[in-house]
PDB file of N, CA and C in Angstrom:
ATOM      1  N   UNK A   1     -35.930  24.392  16.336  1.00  0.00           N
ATOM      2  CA  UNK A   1     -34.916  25.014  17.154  1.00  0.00           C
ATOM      3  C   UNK A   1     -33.713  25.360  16.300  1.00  0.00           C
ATOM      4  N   UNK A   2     -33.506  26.567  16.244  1.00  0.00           N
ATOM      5  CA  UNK A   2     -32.357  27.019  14.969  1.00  0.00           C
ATOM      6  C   UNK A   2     -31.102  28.050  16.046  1.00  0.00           C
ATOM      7  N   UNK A   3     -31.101  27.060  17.317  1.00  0.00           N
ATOM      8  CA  UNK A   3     -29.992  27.087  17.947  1.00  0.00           C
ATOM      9  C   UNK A   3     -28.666  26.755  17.530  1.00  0.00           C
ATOM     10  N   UNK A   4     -27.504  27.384  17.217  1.00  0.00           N
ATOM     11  CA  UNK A   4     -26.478  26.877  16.617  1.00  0.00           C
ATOM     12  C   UNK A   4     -25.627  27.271  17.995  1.00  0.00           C
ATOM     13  N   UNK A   5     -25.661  27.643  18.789  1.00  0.00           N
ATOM     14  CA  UNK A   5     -24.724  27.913  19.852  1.00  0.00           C
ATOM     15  C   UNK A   5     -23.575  26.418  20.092  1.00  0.00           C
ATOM     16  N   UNK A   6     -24.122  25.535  20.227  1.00  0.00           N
ATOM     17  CA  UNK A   6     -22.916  24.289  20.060  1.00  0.00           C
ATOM     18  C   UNK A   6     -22.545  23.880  18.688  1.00  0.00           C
ATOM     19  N   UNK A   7     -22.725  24.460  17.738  1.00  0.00           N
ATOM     20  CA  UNK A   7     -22.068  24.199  16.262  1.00  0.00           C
ATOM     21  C   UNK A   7     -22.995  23.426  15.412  1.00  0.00           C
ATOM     22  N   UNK A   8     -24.006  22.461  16.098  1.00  0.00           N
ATOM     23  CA  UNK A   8     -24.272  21.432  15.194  1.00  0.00           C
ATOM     24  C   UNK A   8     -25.751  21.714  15.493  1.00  0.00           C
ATOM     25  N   UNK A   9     -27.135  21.908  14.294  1.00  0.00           N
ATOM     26  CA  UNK A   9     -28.097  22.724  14.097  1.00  0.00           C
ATOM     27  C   UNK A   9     -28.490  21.363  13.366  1.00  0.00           C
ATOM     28  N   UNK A  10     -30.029  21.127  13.678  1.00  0.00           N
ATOM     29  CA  UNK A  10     -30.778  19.871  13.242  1.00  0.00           C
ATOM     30  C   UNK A  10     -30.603  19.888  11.491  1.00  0.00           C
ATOM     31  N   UNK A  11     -30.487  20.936  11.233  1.00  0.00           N
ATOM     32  CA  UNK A  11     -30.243  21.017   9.813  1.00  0.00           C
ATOM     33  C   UNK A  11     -29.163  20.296   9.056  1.00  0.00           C
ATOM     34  N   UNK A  12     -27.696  20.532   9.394  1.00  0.00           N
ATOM     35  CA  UNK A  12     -26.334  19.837   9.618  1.00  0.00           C
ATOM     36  C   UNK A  12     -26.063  18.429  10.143  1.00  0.00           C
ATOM     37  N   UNK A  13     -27.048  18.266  11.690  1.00  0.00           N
ATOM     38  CA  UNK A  13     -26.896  16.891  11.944  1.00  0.00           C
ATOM     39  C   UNK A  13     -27.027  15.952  10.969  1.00  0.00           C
ATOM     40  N   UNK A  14     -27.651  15.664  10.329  1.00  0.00           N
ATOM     41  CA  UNK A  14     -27.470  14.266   9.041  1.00  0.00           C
ATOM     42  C   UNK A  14     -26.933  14.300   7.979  1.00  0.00           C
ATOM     43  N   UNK A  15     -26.153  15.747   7.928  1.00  0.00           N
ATOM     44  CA  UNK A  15     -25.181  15.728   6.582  1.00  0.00           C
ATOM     45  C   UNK A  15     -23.435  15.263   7.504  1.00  0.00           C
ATOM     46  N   UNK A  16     -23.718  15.609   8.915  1.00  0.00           N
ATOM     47  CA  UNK A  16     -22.892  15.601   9.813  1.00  0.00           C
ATOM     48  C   UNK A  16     -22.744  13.568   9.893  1.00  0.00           C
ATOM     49  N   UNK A  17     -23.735  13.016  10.297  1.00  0.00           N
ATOM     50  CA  UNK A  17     -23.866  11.449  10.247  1.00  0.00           C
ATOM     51  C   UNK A  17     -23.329  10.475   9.188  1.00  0.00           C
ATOM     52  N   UNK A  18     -23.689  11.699   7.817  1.00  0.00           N
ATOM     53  CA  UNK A  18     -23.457  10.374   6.891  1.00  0.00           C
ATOM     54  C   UNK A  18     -22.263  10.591   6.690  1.00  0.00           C
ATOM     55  N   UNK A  19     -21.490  11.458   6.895  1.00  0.00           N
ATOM     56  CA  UNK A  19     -19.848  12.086   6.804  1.00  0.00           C
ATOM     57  C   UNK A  19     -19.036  11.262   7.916  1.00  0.00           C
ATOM     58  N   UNK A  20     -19.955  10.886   9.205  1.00  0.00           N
ATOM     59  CA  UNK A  20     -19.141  10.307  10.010  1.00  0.00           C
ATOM     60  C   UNK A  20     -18.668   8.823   9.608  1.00  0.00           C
ATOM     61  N   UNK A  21     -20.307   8.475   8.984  1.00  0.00           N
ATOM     62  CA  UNK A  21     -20.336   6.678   8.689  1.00  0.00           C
ATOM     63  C   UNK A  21     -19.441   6.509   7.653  1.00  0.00           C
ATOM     64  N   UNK A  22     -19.606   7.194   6.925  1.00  0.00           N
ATOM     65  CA  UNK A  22     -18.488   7.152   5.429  1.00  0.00           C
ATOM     66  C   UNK A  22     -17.319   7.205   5.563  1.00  0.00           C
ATOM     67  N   UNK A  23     -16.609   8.034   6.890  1.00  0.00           N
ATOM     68  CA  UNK A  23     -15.394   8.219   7.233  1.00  0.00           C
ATOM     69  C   UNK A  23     -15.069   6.888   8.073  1.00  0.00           C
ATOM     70  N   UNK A  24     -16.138   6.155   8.822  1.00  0.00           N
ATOM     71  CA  UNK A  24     -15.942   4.678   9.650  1.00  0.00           C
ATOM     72  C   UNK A  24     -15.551   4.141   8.980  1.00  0.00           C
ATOM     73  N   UNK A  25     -16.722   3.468   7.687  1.00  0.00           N
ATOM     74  CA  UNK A  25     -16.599   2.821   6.921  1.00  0.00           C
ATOM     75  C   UNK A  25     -15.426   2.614   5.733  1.00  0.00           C
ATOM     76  N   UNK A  26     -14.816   3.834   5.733  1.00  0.00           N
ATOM     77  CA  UNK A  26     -13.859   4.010   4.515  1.00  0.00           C
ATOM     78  C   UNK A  26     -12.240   3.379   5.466  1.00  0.00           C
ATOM     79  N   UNK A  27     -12.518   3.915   6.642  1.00  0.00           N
ATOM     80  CA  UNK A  27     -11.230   3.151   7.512  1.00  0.00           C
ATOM     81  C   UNK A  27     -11.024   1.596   7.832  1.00  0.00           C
ATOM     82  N   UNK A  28     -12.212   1.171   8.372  1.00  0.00           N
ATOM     83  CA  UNK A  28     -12.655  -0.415   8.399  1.00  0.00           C
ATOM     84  C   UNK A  28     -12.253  -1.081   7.614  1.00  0.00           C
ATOM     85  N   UNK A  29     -12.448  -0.318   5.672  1.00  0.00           N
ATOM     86  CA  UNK A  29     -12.463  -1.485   4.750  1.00  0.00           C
ATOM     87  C   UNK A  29     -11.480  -0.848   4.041  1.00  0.00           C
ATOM     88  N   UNK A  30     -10.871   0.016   4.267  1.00  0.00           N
ATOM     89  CA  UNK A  30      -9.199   0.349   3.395  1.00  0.00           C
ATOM     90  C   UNK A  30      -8.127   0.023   4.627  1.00  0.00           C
ATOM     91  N   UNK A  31      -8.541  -0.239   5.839  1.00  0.00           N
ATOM     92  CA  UNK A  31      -7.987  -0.285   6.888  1.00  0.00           C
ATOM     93  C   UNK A  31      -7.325  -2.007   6.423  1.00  0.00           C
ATOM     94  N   UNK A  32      -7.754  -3.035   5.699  1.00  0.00           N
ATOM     95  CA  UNK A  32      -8.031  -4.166   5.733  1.00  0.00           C
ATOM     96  C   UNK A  32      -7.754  -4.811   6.793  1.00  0.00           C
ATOM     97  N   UNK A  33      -8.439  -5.030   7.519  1.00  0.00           N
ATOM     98  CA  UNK A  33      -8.778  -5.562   8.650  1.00  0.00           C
ATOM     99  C   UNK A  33      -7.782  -5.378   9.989  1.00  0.00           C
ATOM    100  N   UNK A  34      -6.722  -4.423   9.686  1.00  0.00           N
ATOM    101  CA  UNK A  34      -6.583  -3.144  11.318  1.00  0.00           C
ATOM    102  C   UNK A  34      -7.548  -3.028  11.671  1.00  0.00           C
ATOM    103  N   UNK A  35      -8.329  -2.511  11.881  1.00  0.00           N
ATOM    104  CA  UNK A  35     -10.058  -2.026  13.084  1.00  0.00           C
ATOM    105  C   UNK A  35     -11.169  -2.237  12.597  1.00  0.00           C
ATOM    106  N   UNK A  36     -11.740  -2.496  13.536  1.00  0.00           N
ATOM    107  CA  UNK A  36     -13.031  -2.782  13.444  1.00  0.00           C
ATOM    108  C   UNK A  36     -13.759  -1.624  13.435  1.00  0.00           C
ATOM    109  N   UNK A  37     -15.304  -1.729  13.447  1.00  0.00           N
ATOM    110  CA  UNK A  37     -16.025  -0.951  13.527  1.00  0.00           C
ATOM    111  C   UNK A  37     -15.944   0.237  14.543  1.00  0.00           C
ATOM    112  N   UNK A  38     -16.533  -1.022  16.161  1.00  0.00           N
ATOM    113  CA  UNK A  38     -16.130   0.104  17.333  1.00  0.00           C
ATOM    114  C   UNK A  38     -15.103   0.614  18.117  1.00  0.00           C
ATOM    115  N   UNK A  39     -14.128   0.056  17.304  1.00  0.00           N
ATOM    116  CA  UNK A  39     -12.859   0.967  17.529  1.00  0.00           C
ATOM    117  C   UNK A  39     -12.649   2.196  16.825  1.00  0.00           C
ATOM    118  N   UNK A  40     -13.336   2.357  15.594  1.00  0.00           N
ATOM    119  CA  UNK A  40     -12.979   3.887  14.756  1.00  0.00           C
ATOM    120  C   UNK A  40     -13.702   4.542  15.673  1.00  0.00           C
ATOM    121  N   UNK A  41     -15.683   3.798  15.673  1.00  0.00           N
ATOM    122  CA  UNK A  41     -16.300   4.840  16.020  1.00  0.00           C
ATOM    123  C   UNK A  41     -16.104   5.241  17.418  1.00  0.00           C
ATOM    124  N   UNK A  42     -15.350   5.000  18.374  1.00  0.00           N
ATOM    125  CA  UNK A  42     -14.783   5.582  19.935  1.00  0.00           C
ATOM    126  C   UNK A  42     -13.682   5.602  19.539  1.00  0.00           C
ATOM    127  N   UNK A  43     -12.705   6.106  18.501  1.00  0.00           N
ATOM    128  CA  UNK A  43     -11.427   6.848  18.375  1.00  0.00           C
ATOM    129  C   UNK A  43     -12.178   8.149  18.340  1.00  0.00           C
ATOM    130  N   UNK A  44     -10.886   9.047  18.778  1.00  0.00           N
ATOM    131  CA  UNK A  44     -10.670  10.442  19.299  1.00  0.00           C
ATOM    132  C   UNK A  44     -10.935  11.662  18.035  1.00  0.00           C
ATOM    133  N   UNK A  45     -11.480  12.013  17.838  1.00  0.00           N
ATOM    134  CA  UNK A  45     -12.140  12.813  16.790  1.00  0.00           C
ATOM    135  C   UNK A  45     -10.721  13.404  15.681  1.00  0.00           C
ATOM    136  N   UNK A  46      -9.660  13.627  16.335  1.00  0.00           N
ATOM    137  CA  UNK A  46      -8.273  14.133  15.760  1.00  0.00           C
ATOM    138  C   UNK A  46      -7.853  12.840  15.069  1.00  0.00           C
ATOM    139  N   UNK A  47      -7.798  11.533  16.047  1.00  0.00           N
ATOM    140  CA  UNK A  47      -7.495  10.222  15.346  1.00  0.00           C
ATOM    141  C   UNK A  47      -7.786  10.262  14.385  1.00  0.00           C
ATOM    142  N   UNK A  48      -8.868   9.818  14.080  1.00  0.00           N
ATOM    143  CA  UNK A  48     -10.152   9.165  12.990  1.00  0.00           C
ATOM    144  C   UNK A  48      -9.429  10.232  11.914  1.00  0.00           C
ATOM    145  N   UNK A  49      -9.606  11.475  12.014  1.00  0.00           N
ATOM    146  CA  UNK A  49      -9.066  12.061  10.953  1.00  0.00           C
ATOM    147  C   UNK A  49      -7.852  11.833  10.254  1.00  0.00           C
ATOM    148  N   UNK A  50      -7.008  11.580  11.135  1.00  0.00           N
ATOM    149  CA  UNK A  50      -5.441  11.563  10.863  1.00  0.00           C
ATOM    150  C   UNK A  50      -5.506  10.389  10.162  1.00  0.00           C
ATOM    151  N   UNK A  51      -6.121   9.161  10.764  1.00  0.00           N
ATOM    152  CA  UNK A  51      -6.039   7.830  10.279  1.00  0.00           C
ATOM    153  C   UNK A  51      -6.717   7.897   8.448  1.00  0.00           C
ATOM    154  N   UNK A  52      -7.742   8.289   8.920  1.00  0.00           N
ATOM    155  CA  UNK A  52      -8.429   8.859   7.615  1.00  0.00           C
ATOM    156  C   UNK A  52      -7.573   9.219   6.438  1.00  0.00           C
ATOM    157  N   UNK A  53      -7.004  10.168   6.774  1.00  0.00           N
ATOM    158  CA  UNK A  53      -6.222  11.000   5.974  1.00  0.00           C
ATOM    159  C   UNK A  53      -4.977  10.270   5.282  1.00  0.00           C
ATOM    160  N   UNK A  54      -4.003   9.540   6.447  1.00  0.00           N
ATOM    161  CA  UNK A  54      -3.244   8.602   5.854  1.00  0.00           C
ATOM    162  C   UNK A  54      -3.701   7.483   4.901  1.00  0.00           C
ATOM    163  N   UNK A  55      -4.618   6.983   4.962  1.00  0.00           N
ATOM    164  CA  UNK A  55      -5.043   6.291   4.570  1.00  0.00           C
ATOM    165  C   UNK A  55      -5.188   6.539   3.055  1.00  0.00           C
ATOM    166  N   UNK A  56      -5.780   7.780   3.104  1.00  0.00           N
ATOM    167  CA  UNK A  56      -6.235   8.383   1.939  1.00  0.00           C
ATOM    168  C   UNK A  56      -4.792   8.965   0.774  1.00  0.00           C
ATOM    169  N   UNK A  57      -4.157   9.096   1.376  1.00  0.00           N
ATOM    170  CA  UNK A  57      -2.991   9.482   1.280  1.00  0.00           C
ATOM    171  C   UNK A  57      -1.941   8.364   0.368  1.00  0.00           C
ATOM    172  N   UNK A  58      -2.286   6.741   1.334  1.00  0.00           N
ATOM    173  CA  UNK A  58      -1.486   5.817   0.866  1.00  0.00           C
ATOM    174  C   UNK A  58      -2.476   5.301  -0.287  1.00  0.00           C
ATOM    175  N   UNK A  59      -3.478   5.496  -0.788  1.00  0.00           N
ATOM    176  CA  UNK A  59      -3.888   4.861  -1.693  1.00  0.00           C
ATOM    177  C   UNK A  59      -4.084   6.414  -2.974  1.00  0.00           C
ATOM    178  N   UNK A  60      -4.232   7.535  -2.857  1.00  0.00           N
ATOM    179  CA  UNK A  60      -3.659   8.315  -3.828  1.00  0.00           C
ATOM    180  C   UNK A  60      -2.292   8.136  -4.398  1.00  0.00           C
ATOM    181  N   UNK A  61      -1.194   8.047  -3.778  1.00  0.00           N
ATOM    182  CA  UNK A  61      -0.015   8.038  -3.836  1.00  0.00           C
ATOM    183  C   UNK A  61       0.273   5.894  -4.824  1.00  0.00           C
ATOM    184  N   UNK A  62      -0.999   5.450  -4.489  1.00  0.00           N
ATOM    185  CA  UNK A  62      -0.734   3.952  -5.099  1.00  0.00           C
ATOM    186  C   UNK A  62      -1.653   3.888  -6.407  1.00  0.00           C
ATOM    187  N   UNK A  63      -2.556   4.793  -6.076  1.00  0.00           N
ATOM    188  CA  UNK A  63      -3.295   5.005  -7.967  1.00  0.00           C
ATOM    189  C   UNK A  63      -2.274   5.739  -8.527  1.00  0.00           C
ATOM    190  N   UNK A  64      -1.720   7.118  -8.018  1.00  0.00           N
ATOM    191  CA  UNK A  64      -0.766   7.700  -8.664  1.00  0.00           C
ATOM    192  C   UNK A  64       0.143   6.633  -9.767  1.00  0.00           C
ATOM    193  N   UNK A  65       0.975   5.890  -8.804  1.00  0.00           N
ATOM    194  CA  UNK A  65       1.833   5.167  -9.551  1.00  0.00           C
ATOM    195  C   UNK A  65       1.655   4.105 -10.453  1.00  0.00           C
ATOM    196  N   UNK A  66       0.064   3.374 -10.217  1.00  0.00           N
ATOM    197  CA  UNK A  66      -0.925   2.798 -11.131  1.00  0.00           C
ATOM    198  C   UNK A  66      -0.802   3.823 -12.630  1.00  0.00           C
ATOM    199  N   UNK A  67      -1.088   4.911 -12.450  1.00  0.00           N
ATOM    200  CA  UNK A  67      -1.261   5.299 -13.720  1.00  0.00           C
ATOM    201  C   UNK A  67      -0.140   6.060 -14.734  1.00  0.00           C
ATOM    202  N   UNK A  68       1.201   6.035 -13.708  1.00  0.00           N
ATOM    203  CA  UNK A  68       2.132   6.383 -14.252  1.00  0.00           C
ATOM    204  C   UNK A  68       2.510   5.099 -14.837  1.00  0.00           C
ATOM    205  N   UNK A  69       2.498   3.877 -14.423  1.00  0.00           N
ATOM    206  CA  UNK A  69       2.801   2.407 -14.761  1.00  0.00           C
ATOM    207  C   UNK A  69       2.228   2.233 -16.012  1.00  0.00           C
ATOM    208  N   UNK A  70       1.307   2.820 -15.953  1.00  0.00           N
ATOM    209  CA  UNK A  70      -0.071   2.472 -17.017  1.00  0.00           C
ATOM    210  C   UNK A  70       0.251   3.197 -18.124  1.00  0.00           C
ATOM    211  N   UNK A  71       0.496   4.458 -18.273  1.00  0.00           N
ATOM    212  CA  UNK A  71       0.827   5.904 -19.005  1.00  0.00           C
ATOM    213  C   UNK A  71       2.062   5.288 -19.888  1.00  0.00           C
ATOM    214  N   UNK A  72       2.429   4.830 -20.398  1.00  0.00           N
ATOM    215  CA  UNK A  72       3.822   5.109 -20.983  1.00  0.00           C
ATOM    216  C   UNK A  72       5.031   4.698 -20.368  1.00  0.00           C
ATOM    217  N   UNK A  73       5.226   3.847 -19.429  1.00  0.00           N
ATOM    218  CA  UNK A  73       6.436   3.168 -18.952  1.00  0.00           C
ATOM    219  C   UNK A  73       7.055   2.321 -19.718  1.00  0.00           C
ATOM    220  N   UNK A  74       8.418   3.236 -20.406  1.00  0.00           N
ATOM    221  CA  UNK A  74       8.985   2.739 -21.366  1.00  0.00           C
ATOM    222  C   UNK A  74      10.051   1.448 -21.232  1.00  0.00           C
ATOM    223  N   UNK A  75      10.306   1.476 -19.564  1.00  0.00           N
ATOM    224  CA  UNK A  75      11.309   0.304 -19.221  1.00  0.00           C
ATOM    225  C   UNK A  75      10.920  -0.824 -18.685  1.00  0.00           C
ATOM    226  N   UNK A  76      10.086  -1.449 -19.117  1.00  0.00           N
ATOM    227  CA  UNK A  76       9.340  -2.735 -19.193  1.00  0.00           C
ATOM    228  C   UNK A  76      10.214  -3.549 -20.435  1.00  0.00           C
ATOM    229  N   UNK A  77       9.975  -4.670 -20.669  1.00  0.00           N
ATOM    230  CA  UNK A  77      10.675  -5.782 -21.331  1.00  0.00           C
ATOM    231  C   UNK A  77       9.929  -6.129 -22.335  1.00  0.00           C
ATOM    232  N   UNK A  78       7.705  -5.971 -21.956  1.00  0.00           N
ATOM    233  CA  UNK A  78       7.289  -6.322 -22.644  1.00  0.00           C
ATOM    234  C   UNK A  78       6.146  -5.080 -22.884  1.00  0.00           C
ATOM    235  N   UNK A  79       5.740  -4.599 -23.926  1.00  0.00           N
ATOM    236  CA  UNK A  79       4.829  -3.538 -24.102  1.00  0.00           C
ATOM    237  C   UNK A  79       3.373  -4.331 -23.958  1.00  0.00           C
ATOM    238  N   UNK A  80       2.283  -2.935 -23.623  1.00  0.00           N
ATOM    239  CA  UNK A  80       1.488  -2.809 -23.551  1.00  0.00           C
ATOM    240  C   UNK A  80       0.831  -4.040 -24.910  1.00  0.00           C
ATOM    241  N   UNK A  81       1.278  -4.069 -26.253  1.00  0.00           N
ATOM    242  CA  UNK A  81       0.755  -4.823 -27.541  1.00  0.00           C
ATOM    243  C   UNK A  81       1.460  -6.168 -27.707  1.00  0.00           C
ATOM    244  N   UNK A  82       2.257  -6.709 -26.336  1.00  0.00           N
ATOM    245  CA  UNK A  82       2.518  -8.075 -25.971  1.00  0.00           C
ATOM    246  C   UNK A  82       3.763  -8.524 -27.029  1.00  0.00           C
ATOM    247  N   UNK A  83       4.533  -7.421 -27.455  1.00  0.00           N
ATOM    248  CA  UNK A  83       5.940  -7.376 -28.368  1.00  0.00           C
ATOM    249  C   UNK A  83       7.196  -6.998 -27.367  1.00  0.00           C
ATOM    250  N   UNK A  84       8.221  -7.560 -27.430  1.00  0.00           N
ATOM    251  CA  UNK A  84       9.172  -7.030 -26.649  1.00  0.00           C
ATOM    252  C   UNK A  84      10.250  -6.240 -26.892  1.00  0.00           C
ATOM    253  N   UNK A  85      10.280  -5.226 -26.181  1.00  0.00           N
ATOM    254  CA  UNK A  85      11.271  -4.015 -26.100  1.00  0.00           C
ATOM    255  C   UNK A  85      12.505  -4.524 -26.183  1.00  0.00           C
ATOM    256  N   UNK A  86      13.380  -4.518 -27.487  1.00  0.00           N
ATOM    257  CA  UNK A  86      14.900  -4.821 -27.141  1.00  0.00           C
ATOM    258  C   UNK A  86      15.849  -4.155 -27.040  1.00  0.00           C
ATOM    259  N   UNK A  87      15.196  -2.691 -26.927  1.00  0.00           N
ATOM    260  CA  UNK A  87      16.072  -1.495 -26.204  1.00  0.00           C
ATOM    261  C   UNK A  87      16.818  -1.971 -24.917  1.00  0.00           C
ATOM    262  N   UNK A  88      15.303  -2.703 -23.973  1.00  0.00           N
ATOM    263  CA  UNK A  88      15.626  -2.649 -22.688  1.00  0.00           C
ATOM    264  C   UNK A  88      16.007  -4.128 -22.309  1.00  0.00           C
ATOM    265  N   UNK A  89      16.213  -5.217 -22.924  1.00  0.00           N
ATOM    266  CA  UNK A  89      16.568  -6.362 -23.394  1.00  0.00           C
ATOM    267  C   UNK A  89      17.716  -6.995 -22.278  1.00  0.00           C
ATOM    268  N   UNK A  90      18.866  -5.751 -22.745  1.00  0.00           N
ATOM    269  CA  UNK A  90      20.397  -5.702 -22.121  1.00  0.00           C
ATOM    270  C   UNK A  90      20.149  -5.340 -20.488  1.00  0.00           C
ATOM    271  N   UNK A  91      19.250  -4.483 -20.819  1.00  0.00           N
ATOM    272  CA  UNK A  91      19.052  -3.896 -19.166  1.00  0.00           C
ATOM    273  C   UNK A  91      18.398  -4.582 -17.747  1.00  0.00           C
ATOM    274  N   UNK A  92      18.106  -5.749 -18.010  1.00  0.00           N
ATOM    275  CA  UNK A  92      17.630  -6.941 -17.186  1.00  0.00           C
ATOM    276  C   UNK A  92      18.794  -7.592 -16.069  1.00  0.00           C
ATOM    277  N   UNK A  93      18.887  -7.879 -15.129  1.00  0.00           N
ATOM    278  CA  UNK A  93      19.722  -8.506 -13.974  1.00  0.00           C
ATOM    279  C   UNK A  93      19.790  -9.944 -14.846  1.00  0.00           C
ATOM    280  N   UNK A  94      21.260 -10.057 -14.314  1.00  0.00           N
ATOM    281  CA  UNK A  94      21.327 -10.989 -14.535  1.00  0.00           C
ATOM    282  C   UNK A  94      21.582 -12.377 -13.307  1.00  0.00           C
ATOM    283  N   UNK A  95      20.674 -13.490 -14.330  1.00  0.00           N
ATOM    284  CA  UNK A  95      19.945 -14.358 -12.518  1.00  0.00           C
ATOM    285  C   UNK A  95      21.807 -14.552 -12.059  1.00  0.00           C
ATOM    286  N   UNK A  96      21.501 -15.060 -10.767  1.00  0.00           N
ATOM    287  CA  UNK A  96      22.062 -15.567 -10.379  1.00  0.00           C
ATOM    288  C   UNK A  96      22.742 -16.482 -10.405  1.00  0.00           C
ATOM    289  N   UNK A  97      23.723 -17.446 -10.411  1.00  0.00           N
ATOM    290  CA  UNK A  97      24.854 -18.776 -10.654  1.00  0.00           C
ATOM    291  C   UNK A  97      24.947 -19.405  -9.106  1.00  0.00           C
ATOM    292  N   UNK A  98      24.392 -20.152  -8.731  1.00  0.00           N
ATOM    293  CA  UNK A  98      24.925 -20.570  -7.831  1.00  0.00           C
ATOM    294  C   UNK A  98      26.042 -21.164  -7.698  1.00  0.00           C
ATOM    295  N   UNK A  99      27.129 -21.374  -6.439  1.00  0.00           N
ATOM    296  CA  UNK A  99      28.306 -21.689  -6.338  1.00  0.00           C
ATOM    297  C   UNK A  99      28.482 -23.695  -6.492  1.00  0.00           C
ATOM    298  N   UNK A 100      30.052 -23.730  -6.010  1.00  0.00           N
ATOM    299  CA  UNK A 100      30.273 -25.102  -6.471  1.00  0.00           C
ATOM    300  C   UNK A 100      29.114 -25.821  -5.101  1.00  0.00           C
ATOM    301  N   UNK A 101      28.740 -26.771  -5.704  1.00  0.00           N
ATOM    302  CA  UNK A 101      27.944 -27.934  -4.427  1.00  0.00           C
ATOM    303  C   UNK A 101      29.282 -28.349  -3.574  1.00  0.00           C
ATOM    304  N   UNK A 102      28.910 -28.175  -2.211  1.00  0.00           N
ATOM    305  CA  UNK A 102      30.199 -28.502  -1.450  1.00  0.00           C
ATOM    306  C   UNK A 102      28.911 -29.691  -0.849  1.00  0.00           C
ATOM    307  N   UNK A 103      29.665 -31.242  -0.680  1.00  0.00           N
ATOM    308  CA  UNK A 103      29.108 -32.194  -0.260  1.00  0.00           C
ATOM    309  C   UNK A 103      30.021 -32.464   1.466  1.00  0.00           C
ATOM    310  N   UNK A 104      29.048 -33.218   1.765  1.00  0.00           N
ATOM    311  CA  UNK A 104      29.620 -33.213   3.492  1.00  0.00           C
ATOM    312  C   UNK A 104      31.609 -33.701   3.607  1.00  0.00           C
ATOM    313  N   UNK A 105      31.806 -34.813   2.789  1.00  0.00           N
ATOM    314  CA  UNK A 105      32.950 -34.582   2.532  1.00  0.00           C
ATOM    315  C   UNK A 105      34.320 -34.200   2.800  1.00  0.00           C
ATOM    316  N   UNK A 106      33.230 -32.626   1.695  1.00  0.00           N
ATOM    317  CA  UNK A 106      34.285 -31.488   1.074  1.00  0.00           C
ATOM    318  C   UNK A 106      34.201 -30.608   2.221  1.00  0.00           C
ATOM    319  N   UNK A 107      33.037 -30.757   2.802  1.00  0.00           N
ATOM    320  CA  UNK A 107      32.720 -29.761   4.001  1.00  0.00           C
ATOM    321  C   UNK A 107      33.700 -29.311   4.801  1.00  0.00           C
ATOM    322  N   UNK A 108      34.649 -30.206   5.312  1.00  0.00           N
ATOM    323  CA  UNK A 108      35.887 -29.588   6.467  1.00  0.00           C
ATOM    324  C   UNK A 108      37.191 -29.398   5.154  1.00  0.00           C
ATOM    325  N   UNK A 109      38.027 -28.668   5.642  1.00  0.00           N
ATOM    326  CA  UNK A 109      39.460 -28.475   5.104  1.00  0.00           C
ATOM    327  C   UNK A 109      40.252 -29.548   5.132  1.00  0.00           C
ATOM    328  N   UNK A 110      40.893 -30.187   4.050  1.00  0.00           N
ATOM    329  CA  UNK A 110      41.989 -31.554   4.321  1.00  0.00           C
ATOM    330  C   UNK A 110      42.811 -30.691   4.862  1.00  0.00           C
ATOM    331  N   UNK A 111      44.008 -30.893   6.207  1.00  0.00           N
ATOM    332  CA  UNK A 111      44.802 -30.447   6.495  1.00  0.00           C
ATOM    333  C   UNK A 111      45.413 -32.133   7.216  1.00  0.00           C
ATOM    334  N   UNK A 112      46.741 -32.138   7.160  1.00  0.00           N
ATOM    335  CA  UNK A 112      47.492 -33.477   7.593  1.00  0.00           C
ATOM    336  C   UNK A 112      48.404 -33.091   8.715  1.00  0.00           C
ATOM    337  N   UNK A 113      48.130 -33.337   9.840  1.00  0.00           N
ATOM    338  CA  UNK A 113      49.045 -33.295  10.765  1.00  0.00           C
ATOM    339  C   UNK A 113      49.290 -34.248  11.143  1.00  0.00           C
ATOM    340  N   UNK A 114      50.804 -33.726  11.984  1.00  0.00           N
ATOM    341  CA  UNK A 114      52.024 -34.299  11.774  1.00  0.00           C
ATOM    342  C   UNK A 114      52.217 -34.910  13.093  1.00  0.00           C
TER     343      UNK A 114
END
């Protein structure tokens, strides 16, 4: 039957299936554990995509910066050959100081009334 009048032709159906499962499956397990199975597969055909897409989206955008990290990031402290940069040495925060220890005490204000 090489009816295509509803779009989808026995020919297409199983290139159509494994596109769907791959698109389940890729949400399920980049999803980390947001949805389950039969929640993708009875989301709304626009959903699944969108979700899809973000998805796809937030982990391009996180290799991206993987390999800019990776590439030549010169403001690190310690290089790639485990020697340290003392360009960037100065350029480090400096920790914190915590204040004086106030003991229970010291805790209220001496004031002397009269």
């Amino acid at each position: 039957m090489g009816l295509d009048f509803f779009g989808l032709t026995s020919d297409l159906a199983p290139e159509y299936r494994i596109s769907l499962f791959t698109q389940i499956h890729e949400i399920v397990f980049h999803g980390k554990g947001g949805y389950d199975w039969n929640t993708v597969y009875e989301m709304p055909r626009w959903l699944r995509l969108f979700t899809f897409k973000k998805i796809q989206e937030f982990y391009n955008k996180e290799a991206e910066s993987y390999e800019s990290a990776k590439s030549g990031n010169k403001n690190t402290l310690v290089d790639s050959s485990g020697k340290v940069n003392r360009e960037n040495w100065g350029n480090i925060p400096k920790p914190i100081t915590p204040g004086p220890k106030i003991s229970p005490s010291n805790s209220k204000p001496k004031v002397k009334y009269k």
